[in-house]
C-alpha atoms as a PDB file:
ATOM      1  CA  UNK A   1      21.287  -5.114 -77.135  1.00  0.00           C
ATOM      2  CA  UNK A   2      24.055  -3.110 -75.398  1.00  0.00           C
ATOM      3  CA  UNK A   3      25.571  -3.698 -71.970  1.00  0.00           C
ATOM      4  CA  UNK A   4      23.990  -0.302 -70.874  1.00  0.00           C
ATOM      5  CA  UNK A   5      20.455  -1.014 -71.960  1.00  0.00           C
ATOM      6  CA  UNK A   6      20.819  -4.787 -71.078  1.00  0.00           C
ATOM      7  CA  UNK A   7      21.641  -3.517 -67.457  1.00  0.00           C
ATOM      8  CA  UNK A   8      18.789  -0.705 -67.296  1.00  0.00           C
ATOM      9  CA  UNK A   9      16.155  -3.111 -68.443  1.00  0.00           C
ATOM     10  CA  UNK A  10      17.038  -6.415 -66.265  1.00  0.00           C
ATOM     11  CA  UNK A  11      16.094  -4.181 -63.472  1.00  0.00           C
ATOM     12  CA  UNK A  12      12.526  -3.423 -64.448  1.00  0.00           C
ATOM     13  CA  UNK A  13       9.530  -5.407 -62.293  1.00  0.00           C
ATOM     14  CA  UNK A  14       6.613  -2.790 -63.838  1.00  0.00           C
ATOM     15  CA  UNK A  15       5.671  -2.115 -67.369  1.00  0.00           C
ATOM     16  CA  UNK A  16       3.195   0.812 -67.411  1.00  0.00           C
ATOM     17  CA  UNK A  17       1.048   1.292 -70.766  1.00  0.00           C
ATOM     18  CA  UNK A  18      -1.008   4.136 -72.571  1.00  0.00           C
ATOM     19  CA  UNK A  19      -3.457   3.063 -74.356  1.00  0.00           C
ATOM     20  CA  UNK A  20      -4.477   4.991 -77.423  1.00  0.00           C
ATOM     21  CA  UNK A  21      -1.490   5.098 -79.960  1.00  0.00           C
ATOM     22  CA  UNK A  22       0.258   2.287 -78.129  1.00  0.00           C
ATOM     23  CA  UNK A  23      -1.848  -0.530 -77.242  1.00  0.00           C
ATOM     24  CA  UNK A  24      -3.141   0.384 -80.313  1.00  0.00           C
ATOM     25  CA  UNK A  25      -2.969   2.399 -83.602  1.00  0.00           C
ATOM     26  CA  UNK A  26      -4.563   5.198 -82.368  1.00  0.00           C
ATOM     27  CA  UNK A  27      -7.791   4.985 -84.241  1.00  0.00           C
ATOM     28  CA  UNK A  28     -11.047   5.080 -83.319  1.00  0.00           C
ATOM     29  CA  UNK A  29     -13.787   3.432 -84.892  1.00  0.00           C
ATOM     30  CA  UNK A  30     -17.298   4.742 -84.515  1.00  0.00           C
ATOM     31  CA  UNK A  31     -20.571   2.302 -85.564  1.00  0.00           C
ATOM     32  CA  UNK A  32     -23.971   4.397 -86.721  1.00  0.00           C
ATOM     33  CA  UNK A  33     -25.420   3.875 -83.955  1.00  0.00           C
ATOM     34  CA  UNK A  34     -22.089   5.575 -82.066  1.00  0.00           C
ATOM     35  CA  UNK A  35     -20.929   2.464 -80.381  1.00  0.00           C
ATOM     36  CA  UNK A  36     -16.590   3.219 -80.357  1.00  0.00           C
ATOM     37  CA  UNK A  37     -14.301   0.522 -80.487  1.00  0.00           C
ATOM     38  CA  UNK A  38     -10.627  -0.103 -80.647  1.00  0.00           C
ATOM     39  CA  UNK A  39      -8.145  -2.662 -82.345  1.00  0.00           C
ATOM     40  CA  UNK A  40      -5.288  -4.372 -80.463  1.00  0.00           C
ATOM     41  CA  UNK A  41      -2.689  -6.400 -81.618  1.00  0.00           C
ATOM     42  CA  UNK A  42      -2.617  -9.944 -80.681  1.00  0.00           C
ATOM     43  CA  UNK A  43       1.154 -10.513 -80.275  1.00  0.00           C
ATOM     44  CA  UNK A  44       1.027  -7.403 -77.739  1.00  0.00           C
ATOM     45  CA  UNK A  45      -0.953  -9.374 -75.361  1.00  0.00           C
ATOM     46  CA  UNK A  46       1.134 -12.392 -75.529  1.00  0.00           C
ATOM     47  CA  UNK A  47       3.973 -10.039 -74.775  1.00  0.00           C
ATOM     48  CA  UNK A  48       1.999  -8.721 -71.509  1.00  0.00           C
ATOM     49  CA  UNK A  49       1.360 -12.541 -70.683  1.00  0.00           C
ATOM     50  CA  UNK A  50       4.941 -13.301 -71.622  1.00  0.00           C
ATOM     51  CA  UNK A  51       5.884 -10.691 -68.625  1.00  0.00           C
ATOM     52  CA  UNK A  52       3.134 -12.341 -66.322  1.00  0.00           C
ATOM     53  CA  UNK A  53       4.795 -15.336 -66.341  1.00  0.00           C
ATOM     54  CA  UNK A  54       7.700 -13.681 -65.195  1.00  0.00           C
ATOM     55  CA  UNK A  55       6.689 -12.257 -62.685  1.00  0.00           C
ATOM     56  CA  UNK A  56       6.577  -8.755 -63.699  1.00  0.00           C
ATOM     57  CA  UNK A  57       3.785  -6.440 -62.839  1.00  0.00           C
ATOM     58  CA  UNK A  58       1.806  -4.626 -66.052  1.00  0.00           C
ATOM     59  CA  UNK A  59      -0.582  -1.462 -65.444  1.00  0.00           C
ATOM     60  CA  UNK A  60      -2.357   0.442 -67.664  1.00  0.00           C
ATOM     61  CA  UNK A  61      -2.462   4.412 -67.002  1.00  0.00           C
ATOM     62  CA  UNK A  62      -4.775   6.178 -70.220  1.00  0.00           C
ATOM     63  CA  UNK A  63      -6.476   9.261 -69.970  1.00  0.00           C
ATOM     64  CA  UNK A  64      -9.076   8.054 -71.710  1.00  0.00           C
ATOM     65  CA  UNK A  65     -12.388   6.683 -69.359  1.00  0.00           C
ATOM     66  CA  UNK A  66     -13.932   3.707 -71.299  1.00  0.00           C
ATOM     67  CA  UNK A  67     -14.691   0.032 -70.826  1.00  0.00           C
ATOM     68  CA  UNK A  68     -13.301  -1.384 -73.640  1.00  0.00           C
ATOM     69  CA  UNK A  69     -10.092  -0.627 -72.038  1.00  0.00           C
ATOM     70  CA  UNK A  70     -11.060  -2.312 -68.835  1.00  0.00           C
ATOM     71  CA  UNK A  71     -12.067  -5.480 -71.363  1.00  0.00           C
ATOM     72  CA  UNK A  72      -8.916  -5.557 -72.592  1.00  0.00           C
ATOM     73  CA  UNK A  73      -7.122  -5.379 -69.412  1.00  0.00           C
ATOM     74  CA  UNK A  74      -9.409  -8.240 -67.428  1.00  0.00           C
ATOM     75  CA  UNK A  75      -9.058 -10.654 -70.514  1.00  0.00           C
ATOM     76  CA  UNK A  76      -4.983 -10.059 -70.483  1.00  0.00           C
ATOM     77  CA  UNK A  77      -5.249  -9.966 -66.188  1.00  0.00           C
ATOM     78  CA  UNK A  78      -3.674  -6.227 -66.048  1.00  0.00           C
ATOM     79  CA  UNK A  79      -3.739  -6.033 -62.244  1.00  0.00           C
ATOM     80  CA  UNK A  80      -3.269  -2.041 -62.275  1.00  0.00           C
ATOM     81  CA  UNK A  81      -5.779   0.002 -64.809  1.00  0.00           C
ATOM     82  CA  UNK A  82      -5.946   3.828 -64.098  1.00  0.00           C
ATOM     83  CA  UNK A  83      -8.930   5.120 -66.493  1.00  0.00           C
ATOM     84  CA  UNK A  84      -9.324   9.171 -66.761  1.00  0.00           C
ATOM     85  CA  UNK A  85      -6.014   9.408 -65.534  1.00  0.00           C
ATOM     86  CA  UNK A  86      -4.515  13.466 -66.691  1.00  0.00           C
ATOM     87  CA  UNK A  87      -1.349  13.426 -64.542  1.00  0.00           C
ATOM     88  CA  UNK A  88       0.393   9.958 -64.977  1.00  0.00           C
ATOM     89  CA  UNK A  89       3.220  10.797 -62.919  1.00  0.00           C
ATOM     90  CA  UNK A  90       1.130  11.091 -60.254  1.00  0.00           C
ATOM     91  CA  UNK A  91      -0.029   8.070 -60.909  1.00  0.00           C
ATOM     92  CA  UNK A  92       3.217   6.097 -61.492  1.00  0.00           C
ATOM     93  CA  UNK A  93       4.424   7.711 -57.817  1.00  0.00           C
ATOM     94  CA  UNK A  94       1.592   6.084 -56.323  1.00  0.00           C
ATOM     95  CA  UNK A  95       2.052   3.067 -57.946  1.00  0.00           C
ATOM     96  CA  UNK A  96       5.656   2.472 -57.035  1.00  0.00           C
ATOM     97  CA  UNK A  97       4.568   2.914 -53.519  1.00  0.00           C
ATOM     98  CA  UNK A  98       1.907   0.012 -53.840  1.00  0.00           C
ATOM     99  CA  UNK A  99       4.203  -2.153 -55.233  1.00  0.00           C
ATOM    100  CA  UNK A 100       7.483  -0.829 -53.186  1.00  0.00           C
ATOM    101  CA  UNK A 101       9.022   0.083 -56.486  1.00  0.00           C
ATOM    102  CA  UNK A 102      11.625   3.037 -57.545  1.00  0.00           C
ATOM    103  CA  UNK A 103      10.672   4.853 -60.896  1.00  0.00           C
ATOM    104  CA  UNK A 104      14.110   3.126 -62.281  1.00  0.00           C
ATOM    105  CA  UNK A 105      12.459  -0.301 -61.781  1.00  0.00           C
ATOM    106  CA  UNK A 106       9.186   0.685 -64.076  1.00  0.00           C
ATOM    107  CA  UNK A 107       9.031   0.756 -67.881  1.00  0.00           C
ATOM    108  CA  UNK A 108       6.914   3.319 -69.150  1.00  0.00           C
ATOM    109  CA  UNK A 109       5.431   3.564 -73.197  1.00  0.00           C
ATOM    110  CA  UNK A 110       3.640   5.727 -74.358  1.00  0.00           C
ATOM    111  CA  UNK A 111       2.626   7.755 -78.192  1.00  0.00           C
ATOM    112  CA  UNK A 112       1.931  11.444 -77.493  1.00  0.00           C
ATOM    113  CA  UNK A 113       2.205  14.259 -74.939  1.00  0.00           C
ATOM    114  CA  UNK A 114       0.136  13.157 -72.086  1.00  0.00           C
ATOM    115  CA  UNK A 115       2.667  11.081 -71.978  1.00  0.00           C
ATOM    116  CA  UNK A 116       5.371  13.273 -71.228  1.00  0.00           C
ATOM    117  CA  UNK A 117       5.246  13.592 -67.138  1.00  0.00           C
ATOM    118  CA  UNK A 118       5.391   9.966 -67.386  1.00  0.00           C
ATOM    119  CA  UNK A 119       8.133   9.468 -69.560  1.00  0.00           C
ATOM    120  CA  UNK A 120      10.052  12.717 -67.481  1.00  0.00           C
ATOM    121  CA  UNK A 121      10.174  10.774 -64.124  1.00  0.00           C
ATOM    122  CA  UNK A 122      12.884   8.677 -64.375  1.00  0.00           C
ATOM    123  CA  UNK A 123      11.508   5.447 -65.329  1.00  0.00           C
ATOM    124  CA  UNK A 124      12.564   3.809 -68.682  1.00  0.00           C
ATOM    125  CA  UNK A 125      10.859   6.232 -70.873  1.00  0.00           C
ATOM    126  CA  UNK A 126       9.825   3.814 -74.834  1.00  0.00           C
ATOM    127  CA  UNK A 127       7.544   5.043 -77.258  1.00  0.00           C
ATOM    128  CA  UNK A 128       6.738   3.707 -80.428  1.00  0.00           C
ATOM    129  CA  UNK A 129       7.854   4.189 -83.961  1.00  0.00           C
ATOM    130  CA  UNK A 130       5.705   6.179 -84.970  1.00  0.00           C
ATOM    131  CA  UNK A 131       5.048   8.627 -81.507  1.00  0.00           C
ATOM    132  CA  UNK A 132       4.888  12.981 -81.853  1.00  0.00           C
ATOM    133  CA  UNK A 133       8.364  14.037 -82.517  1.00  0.00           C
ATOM    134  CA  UNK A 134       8.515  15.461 -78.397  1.00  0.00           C
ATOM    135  CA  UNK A 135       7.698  12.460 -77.616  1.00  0.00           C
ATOM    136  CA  UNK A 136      10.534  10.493 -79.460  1.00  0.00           C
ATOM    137  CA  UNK A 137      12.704  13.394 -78.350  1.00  0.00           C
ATOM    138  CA  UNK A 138      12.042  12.333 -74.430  1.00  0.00           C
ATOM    139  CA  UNK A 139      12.502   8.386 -75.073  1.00  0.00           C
ATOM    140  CA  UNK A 140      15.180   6.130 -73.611  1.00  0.00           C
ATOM    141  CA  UNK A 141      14.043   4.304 -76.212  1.00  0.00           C
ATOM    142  CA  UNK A 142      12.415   3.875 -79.289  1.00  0.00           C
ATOM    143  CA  UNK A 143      10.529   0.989 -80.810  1.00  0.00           C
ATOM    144  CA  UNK A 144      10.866  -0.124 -84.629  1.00  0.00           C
ATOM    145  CA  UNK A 145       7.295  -0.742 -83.948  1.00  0.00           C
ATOM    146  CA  UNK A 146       4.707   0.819 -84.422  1.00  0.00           C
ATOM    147  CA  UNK A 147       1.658   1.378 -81.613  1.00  0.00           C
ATOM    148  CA  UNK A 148      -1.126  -1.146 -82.128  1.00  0.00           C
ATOM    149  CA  UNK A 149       1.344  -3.033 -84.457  1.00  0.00           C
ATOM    150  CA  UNK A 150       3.750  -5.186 -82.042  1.00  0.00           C
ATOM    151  CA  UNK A 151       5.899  -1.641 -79.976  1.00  0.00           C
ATOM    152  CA  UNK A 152       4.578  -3.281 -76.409  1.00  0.00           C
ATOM    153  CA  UNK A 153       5.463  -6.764 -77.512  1.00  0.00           C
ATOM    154  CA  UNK A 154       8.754  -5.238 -79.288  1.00  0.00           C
ATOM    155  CA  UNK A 155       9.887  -4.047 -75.355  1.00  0.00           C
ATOM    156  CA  UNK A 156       8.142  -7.170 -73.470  1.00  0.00           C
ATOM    157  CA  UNK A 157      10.740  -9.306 -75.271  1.00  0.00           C
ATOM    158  CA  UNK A 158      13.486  -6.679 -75.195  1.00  0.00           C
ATOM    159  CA  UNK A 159      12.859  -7.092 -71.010  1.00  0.00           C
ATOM    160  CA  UNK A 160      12.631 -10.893 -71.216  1.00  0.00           C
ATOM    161  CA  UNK A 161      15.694 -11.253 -72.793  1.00  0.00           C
ATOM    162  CA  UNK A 162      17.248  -8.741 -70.368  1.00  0.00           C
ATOM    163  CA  UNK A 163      16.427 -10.844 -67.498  1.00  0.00           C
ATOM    164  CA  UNK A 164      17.534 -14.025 -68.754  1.00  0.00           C
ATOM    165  CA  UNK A 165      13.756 -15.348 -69.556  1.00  0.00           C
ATOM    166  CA  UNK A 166      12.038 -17.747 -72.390  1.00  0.00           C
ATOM    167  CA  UNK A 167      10.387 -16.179 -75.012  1.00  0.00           C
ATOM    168  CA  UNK A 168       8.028 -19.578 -74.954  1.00  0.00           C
ATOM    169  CA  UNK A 169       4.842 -20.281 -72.979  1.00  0.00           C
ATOM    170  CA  UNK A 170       4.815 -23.248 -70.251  1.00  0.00           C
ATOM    171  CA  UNK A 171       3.644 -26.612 -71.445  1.00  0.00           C
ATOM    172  CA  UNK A 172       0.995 -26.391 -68.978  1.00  0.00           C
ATOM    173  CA  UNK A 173      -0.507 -22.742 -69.978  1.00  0.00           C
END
């Protein structure tokens, strides 16, 4: 990691997510009876507990509305979950004023082009390996991951090490 990115990311207290395409592949799976579901990656969630332990905030800001996102985000205790949400911008403005945050000290990843007014605000704009060319084309940086396959725990790590923390759990967790 060089100096400059070392420096930009030991200042980051937020990581915001999207969802679809980044939490995970960007499939959807449909049952006959029209029940959707989702896969996530394991190791991403021990990346977003990784950053719990260290104190660092996590949100999740999708446009899409469904509860298998808000699942996912009570069993890895995301705090901040924005469902339905069409202008993430707006969203990451209001929450660095929860938190008292500047966009410089949020992470942002996202896949596709909903993403974009995110990624254009001046937070650390990542996307995955495998995001829409406009996409990779706005990035600060860009995952050898893929989404769904490891890109949020690729950048959880990349922050830990940044900040000077463990990449273990506590004894007591």
């Amino acid at each position: 990691m060089n100096e400059s990115l070392q420096q930009r990311l030991s200042a980051i207290r937020l990581l915001a997510m999207d969802v679809d395409g980044t939490l995970t592949d960007g499939a959807m799976y449909y049952s006959a009876e029209g029940e959707a579901m989702k896969r996530f990656d394991t190791r991403d969630g021990m990346g977003i507990t990784l950053l719990h332990l260290a104190g660092i905030h996590t949100a999740i800001i999708t446009s899409e509305t469904t509860s298998i996102v808000q699942k996912r985000a009570e069993k890895l205790r995301i705090a901040h979950v924005y469902l339905g949400a069409k202008k993430k911008n707006e969203v990451l403005a209001e929450l660095c004023e929860k938190l008292g945050l500047t966009f410089e000290e949020i992470a942002y990843i996202g896949d596709d082009i909903n993403d974009l007014s995110a990624m254009r605000t001046g937070v650390f704009a990542v996307c995955p390996a495998d995001a829409a060319e406009s996409v990779r084309q706005s990035a600060t940086f860009i995952c050898s991951k893929q989404g769904g396959h490891g890109a949020v725990r690729e950048l959880a790590e990349m922050i830990l090490i940044a900040q000077g923390h463990p990449i273990i759990l506590p004894e007591q967790w």
